[in-house]
Structure formats: C-alpha cells, structure tokens
Protein backbone atom coordinates (compact mmCIF):
# COMPACT_ATOMS: atom_id res chain seq x y z
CA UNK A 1 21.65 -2.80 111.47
CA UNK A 2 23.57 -0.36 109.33
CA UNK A 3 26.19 2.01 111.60
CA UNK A 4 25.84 5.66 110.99
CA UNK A 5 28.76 7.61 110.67
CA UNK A 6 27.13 10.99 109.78
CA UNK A 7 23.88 12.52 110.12
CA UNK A 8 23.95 16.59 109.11
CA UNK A 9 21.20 19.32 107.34
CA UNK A 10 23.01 21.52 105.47
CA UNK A 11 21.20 24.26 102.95
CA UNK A 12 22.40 22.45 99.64
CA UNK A 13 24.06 18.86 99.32
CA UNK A 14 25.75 18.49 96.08
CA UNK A 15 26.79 15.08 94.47
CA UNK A 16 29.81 15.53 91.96
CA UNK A 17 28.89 13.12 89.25
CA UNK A 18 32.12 11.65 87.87
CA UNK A 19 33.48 10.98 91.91
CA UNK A 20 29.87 10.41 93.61
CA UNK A 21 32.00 12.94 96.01
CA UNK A 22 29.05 14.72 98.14
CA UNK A 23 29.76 18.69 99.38
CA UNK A 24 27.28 19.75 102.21
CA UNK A 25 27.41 23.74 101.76
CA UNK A 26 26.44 25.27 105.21
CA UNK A 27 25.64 23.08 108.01
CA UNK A 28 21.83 24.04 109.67
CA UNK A 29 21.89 24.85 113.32
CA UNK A 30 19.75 27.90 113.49
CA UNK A 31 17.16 29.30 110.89
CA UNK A 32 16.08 33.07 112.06
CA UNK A 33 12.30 33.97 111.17
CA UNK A 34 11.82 37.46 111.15
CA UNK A 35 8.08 38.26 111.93
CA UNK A 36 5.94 41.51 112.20
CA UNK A 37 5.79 42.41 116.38
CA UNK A 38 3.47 40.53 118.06
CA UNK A 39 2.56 38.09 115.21
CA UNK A 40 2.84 34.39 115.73
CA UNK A 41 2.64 32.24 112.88
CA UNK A 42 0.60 28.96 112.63
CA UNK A 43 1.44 25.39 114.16
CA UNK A 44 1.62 24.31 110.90
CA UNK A 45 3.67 27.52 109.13
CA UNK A 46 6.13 26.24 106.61
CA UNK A 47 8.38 28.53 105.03
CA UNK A 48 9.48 28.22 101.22
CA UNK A 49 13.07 26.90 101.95
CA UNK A 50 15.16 24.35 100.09
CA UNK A 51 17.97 22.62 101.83
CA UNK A 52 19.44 18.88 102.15
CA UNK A 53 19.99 16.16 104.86
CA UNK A 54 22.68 13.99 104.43
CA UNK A 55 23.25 10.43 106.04
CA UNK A 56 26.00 7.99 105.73
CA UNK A 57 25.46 4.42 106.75
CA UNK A 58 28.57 1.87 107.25
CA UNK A 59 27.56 -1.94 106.66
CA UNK A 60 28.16 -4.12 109.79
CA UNK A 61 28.83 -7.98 109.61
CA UNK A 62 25.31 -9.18 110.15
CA UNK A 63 24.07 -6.65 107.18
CA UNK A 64 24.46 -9.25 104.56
CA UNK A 65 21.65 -9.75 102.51
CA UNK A 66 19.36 -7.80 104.10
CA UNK A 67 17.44 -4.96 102.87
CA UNK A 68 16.49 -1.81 104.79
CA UNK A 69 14.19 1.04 104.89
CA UNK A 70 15.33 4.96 105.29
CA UNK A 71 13.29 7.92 106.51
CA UNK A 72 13.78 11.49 107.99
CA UNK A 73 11.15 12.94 110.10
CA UNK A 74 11.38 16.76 111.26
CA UNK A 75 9.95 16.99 114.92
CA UNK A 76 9.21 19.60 117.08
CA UNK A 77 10.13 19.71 120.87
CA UNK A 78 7.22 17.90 121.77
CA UNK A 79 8.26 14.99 119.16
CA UNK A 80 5.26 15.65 116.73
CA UNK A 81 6.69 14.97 113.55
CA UNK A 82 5.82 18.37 111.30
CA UNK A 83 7.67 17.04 107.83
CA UNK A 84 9.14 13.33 106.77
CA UNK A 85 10.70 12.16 103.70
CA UNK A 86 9.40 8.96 101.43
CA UNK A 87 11.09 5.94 102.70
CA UNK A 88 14.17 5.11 100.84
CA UNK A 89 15.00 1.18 100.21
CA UNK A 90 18.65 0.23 100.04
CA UNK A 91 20.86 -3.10 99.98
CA UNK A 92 24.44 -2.70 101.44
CA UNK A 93 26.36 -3.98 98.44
CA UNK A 94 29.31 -1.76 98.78
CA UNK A 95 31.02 -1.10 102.56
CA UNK A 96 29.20 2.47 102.64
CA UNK A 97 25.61 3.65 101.64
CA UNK A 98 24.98 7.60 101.57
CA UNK A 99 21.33 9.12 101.19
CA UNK A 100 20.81 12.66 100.23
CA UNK A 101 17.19 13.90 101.10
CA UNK A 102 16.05 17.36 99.54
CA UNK A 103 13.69 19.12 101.01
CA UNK A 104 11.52 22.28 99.88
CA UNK A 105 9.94 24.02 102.99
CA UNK A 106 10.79 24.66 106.65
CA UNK A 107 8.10 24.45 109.56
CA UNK A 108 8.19 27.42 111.66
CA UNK A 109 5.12 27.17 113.34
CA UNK A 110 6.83 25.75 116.45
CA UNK A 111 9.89 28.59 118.40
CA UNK A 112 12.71 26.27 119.80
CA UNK A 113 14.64 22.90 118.60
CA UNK A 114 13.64 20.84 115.68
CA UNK A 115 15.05 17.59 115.70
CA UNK A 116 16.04 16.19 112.10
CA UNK A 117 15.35 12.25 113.05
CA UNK A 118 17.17 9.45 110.98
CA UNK A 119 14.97 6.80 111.61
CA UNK A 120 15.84 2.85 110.18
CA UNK A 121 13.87 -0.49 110.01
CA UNK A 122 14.97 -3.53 108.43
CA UNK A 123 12.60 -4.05 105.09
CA UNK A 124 9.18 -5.70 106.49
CA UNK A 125 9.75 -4.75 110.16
CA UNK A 126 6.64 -3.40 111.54
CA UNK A 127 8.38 -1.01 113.49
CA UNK A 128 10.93 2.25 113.18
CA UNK A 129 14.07 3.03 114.91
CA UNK A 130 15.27 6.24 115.61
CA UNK A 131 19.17 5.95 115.17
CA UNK A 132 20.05 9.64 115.90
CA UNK A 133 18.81 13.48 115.48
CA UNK A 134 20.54 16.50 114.86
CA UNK A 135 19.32 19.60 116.13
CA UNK A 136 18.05 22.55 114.21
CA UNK A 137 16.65 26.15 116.12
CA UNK A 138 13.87 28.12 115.12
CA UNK A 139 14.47 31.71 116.17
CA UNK A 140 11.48 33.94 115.96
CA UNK A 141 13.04 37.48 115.50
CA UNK A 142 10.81 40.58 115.63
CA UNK A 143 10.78 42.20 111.86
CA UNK A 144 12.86 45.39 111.45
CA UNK A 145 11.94 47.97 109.14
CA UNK A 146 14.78 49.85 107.49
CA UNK A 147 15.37 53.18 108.29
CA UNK A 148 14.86 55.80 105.17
C-alpha cells in the first residue's frame, strides 16, 4: 500500500503546468459561519465554497504492478460522511503519485471538527482504508450587523 507523505485542504491548489509544481494557497483549519442569532442551519447545510485537498502518495516495494483506488470523504464528529469525492484510479509508475481533489461546497450543518478522510483500497478490494484525516472546524459565529 502506497505511503502518504501529505494529506492537507487548502482553499485553492494550483498545478503549474510546465513543472507539475503544486502551490496549496491557505491551509483549512477553521471555516467561521456567521449566522442570524438563534438560527441553526440544517444537518445537511452546505455552503457555496470552493477549495482543494491535496494528497501525496510515495510507492513502497510491494506497490509494483498494482493498481489502486483514491477517495476523500468529509465526516462529521460522529463519522457520517456529509461529502466524498469520485474514486480516483492510479498505477505507481513514477516514485510519487499526487491527487488534487476540488471541491465546490462546504457542509455546515454540523458545529465542531470535520475530518477530511483519505481513504485507499487496492483496485477490486471490497473494502476501504482510512489512511489518515486532517481536521477542519466549523465555527458557528452569531451574525453582526454593521453599525451606520
């Protein structure tokens, strides 16, 4: 199984064509939600928000030859998953393999730790593996009005 060296969200994930060179451009830890007093969104609230995960895999001796399958879930505390990318399929040709997964929309439904899960199965295994999560807050701030 693939080693992963990084796991991170970031708002925006840019790939410099002519050096494949990625740029993560402000690491998520804590996304504030400002709502009207006493208002409490749904379970299932999702916010209009683009922004990136990024995960670097490092091939290990016994990778050769094999294919394997890639997907992010976004969980809540309780470990429902609330969002999850399509599953990726890569080969480990080269010593490295990076995925970039954009995402458009942020559940909010849920006050407290998300965990971003990077998740891994080897192509035709019935079952995932959860190789690491990174954490990301939801911070349900009360709405402030500006003063005229």
């Amino acid at each position: 199984m693939p080693k992963l060296l990084l796991l991170a969200a970031c708002e925006k994930a840019i790939v410099e064509q002519q050096t494949n060179a990625v740029s993560m451009i402000s690491l998520l830890q804590d996304v504030d939600v400002q709502l009207t007093p006493g208002a409490t969104p749904p379970r299932e609230a999702i916010i209009p928000m683009a922004w990136a995960v990024v995960s670097i895999f490092q091939r290990q001796p016994d990778d050769g030859g094999k294919s394997f399958e890639h997907q992010t879930i976004v969980a809540n505390s309780a470990g429902r998953a609330l969002l999850q990318t399509a599953t990726s399929l890569f080969d480990l040709r080269a010593e490295f393999h990076r995925i970039v997964n954009h995402i458009n929309g942020m559940p909010i439904g849920f006050a407290g730790p998300l965990a971003i899960k990077c998740c891994l199965r080897e192509k035709g295994a019935p079952d995932w593996r959860e190789i690491a999560a990174y954490p990301i807050n939801i911070n349900w701030q009360p709405l402030v009005s500006p003063t005229a």
